[in-house]
Protein backbone atom coordinates (compact mmCIF):
# COMPACT_ATOMS: atom_id res chain seq x y z
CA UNK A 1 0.00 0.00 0.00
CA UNK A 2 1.71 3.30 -0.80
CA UNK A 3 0.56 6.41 0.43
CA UNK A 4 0.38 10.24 -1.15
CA UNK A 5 -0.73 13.72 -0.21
CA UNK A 6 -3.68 15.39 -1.41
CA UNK A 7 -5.15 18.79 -0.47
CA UNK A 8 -8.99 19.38 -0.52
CA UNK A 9 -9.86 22.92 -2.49
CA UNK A 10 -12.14 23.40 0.76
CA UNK A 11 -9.28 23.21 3.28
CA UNK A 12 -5.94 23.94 3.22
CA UNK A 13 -4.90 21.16 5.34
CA UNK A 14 -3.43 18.38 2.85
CA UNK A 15 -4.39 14.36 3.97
CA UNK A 16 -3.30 11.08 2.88
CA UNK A 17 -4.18 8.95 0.44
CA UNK A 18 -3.93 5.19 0.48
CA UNK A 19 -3.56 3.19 -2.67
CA UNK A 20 -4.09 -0.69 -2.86
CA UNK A 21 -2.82 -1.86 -5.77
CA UNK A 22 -4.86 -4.80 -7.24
CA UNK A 23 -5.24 -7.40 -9.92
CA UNK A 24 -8.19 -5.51 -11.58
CA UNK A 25 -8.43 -1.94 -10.49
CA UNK A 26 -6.71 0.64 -7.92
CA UNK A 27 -8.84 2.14 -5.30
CA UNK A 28 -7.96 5.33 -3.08
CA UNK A 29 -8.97 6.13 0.04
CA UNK A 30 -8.74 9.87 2.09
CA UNK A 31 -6.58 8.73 5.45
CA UNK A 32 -7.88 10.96 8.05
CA UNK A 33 -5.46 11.19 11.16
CA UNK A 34 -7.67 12.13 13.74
CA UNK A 35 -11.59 13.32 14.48
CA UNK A 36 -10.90 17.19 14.19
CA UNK A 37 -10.41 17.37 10.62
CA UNK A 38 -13.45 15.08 9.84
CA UNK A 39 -15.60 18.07 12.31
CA UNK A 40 -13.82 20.53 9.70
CA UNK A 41 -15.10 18.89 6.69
CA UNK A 42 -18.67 19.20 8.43
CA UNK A 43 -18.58 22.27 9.40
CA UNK A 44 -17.35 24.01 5.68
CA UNK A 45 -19.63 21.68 4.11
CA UNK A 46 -22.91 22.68 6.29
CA UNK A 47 -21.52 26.76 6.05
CA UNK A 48 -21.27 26.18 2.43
CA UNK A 49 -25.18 24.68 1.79
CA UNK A 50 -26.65 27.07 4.70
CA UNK A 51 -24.95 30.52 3.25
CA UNK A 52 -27.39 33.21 3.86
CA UNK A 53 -28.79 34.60 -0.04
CA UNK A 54 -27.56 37.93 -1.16
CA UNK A 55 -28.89 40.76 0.19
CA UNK A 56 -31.31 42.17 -3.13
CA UNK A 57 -31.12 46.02 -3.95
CA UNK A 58 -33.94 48.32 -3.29
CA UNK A 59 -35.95 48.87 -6.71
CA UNK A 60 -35.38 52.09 -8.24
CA UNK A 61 -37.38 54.06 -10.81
CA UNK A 62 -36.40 55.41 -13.87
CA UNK A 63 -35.40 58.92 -12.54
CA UNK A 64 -32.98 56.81 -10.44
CA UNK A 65 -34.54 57.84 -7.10
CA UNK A 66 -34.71 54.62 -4.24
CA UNK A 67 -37.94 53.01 -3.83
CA UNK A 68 -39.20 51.87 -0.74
CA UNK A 69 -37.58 48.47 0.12
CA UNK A 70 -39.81 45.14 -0.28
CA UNK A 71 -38.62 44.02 3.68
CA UNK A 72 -39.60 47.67 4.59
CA UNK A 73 -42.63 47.99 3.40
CA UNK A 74 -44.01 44.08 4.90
CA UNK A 75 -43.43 45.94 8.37
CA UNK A 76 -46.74 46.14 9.88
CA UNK A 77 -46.20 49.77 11.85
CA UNK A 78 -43.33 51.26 9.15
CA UNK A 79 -44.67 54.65 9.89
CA UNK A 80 -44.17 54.80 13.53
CA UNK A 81 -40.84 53.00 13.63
CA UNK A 82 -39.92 55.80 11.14
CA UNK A 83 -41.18 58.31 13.38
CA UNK A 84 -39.41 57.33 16.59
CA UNK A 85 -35.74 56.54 14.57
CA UNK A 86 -36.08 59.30 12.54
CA UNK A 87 -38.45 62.20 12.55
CA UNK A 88 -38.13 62.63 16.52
CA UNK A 89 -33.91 63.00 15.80
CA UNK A 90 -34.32 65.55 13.22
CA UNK A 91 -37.24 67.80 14.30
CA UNK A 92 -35.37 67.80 17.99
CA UNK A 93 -32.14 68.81 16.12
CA UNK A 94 -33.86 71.84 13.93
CA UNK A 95 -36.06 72.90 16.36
CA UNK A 96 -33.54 72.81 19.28
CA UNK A 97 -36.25 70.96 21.73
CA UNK A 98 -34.35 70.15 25.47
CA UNK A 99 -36.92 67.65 26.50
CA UNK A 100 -38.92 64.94 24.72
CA UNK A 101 -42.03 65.45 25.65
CA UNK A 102 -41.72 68.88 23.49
CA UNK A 103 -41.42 67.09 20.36
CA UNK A 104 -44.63 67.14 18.34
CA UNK A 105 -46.28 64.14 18.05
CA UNK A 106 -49.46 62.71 16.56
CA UNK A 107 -52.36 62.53 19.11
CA UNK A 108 -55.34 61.33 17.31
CA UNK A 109 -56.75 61.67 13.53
CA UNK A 110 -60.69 62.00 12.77
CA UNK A 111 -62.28 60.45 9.43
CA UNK A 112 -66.06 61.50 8.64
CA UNK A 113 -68.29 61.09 5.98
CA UNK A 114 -71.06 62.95 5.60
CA UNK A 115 -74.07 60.77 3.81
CA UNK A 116 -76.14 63.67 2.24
CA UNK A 117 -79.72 61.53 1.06
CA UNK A 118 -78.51 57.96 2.15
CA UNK A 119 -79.36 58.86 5.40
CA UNK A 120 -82.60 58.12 5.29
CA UNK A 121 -81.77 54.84 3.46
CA UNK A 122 -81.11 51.67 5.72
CA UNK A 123 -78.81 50.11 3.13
CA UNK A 124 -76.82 53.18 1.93
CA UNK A 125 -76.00 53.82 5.91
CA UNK A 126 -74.55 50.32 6.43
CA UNK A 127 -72.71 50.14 2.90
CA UNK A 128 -71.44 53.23 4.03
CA UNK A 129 -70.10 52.25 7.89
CA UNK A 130 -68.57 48.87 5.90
CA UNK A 131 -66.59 50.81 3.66
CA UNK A 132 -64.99 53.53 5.96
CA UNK A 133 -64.47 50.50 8.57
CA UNK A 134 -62.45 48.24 5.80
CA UNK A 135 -60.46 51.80 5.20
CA UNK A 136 -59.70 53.15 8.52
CA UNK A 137 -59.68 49.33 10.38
CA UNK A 138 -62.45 50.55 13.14
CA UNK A 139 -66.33 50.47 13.03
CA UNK A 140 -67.37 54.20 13.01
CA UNK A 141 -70.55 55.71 14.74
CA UNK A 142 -73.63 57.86 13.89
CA UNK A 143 -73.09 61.54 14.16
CA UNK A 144 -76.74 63.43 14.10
CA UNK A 145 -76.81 67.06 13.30
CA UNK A 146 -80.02 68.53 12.85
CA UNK A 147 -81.41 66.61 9.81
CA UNK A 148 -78.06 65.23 8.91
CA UNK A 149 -76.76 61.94 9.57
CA UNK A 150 -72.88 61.30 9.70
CA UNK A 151 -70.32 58.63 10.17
CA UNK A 152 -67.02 59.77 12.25
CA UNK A 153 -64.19 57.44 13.41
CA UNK A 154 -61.75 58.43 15.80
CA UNK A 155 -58.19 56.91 15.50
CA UNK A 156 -55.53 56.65 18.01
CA UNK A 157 -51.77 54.54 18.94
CA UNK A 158 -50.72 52.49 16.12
CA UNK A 159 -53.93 52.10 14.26
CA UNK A 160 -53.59 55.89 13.42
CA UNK A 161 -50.05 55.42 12.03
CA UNK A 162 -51.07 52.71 10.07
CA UNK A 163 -53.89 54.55 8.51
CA UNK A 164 -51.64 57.95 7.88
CA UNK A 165 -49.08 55.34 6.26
CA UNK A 166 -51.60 54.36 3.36
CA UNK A 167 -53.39 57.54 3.10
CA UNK A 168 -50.13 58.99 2.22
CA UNK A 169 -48.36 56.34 0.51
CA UNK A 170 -51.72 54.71 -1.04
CA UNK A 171 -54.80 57.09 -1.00
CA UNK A 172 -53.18 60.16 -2.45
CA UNK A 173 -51.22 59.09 -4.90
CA UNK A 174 -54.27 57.18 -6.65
CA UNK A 175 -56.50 60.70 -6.66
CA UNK A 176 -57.15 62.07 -10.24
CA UNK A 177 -54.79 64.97 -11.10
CA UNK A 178 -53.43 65.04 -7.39
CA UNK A 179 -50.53 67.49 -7.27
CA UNK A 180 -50.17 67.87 -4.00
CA UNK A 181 -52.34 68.88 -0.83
CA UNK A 182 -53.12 72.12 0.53
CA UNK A 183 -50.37 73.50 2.77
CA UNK A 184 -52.44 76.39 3.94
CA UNK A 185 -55.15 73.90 5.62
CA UNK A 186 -53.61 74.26 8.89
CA UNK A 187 -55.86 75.61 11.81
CA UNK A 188 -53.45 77.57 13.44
CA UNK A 189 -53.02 75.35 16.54
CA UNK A 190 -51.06 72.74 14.62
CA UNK A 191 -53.64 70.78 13.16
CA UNK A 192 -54.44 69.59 9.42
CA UNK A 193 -57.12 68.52 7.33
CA UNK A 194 -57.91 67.66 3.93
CA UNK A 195 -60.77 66.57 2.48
CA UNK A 196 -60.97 63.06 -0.56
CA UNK A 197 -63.63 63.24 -2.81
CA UNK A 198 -63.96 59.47 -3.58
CA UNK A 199 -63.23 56.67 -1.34
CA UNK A 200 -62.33 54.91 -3.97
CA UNK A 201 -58.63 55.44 -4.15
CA UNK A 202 -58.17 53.38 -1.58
CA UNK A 203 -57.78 49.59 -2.54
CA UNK A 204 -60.13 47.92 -0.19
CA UNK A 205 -63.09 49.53 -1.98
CA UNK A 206 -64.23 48.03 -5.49
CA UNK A 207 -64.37 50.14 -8.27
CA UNK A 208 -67.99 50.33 -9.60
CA UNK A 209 -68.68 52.22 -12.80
CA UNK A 210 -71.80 54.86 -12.47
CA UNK A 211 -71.85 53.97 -8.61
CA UNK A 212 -72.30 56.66 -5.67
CA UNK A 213 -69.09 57.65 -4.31
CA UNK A 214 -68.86 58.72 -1.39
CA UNK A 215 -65.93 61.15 -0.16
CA UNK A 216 -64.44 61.93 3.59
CA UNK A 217 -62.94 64.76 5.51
CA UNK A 218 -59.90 63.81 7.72
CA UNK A 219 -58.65 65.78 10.44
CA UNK A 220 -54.98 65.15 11.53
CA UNK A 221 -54.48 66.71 15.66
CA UNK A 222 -50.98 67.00 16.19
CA UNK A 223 -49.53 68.40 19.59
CA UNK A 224 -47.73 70.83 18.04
CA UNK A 225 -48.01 74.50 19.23
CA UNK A 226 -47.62 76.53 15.69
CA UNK A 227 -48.24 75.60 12.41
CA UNK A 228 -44.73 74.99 11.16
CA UNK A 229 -43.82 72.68 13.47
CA UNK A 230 -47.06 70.92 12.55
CA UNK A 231 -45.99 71.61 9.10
CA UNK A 232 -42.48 70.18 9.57
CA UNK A 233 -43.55 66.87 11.74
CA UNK A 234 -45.88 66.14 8.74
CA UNK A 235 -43.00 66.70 6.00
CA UNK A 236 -41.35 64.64 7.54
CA UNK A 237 -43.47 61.72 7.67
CA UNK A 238 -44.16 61.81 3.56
CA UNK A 239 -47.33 64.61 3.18
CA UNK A 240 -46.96 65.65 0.10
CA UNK A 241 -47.40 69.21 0.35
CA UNK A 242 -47.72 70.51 -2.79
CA UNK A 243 -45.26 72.99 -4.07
CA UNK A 244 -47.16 75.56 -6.52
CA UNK A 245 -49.03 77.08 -4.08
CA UNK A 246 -47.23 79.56 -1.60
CA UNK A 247 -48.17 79.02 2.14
CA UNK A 248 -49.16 82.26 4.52
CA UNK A 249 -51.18 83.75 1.51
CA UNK A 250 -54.05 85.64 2.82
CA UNK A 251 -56.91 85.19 0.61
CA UNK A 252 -59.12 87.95 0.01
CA UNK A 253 -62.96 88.05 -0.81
CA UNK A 254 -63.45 90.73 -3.85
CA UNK A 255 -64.95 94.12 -3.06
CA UNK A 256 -67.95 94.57 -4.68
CA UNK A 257 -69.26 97.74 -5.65
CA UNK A 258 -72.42 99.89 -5.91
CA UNK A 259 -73.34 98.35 -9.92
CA UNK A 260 -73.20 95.03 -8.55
CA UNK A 261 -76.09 95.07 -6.72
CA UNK A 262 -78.03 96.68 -9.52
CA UNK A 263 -80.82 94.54 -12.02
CA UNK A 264 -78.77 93.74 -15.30
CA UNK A 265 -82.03 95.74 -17.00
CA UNK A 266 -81.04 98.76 -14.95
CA UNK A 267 -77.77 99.28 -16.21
CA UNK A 268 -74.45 100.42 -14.13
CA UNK A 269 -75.99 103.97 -14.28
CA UNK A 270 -78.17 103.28 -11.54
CA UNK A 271 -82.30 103.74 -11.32
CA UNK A 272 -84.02 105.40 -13.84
């Protein structure tokens, strides 16, 4: 039996190899010294079959800006991580804020629908609690004013994230012609709202063609104490403000004058 060296491309360590010479063939076998080289095959073997896959690249558009990564987007509260790991760092840092609680935060946000003439109908009432429950992820309640009959649902914690996160990313994107929304909606105490005309940009309502659509107003309460930290916080989060029209613009009902208020037959030259 005569013996060589071989080294495995695997490991660098080179082993043994017995050949018995016979009358019909030659066989080889590896000569392993001892057990800890046999536990080294294992282990590069096992490393080598349970390799973790290549991390895959975030999808970009055509412009070449970064799309929001597929294991980012499966996160079930994405908005309020983003919120505590990033917003709260920046808006402390611009704003100069010495304590936490001073940071403004979401508190609440307030969907309602106003139903118009389906609320005297039975059916058109519950169609209409179904769909803003399926959007918002609560069951609203009846809001009587008068002779008008409303649906309101209040939102709050994580649910409220969740819901900002696909109005944003989801609902606004899908309205026709959307080029933004309002920046000038603010109230003046740091709170927003904005008003959809169709529910139907968001997903979990089916398109119907010719059907009623019904819109909703949606009231975003911040704790902020002015408007442009209100402003900021919601920048930050992905509002897309839009960016023709200027903010602080004081709008300004037209004057009217004396010929105004005249009958066309009359003329501008007053009573004859």
């Amino acid at each position: 039996m005569a013996a060589a060296a071989v080294t495995l491309p695997s490991s660098g360590t080179p082993f043994a190899v017995a050949t018995t010479a016979s009358s019909s063939s030659a066989r080889r076998c590896l000569l392993l010294p001892s057990a800890a080289p046999r536990r080294a095959l294992r282990v590069v073997a096992s490393a080598a079959t349970e390799a973790p896959p290549k991390p895959t690249q975030p999808p970009t558009s055509p412009s070449g800006i970064v799309l929001v990564d597929p294991s980012e987007a499966q996160k079930v509260h994405r908005l309020k991580a983003v919120y505590d790991q990033k917003v709260v760092p920046l808006i402390t840092e611009e704003f100069g804020y010495t304590n936490v609680h001073q940071v403004p935060k979401l508190e609440k946000i307030v969907v309602n629908c106003g139903l118009g003439a389906e609320a005297g109908n039975s059916k058109g009432l519950d169609a209409a609690m179904k769909d803003l429950a399926m959007i918002t992820g609560q069951w609203p309640v009846k809001i009587r004013e008068g002779n008008t009959i409303g649906i309101a649902v209040t939102l709050r914690g994580r649910i409220m994230y969740n819901f900002l996160d696909r109005l944003i990313n989801l609902g606004l994107p899908r309205t026709m012609d959307f080029l933004g929304v309002n920046p000038n909606s603010f109230d003046g105490h740091g709170n927003y709202s904005l008003g959809l005309r169709d529910q139907g940009v968001f997903p979990e309502i089916p398109y119907e063609v010719g059907g009623k659509k019904n819109g909703m107003d949606v009231s975003i309460v911040t704790s902020a104490k002015t408007d442009n930290e209100a402003f900021r916080l919601l920048v930050l989060l992905g509002m897309p403000f839009s960016e023709n029209i200027k903010t602080d613009v004081a709008i300004r009902k037209k004057r009217l004058k004396r010929h105004h208020f005249l009958s066309k037959g009359k003329g501008k030259g007053g009573r004859r």
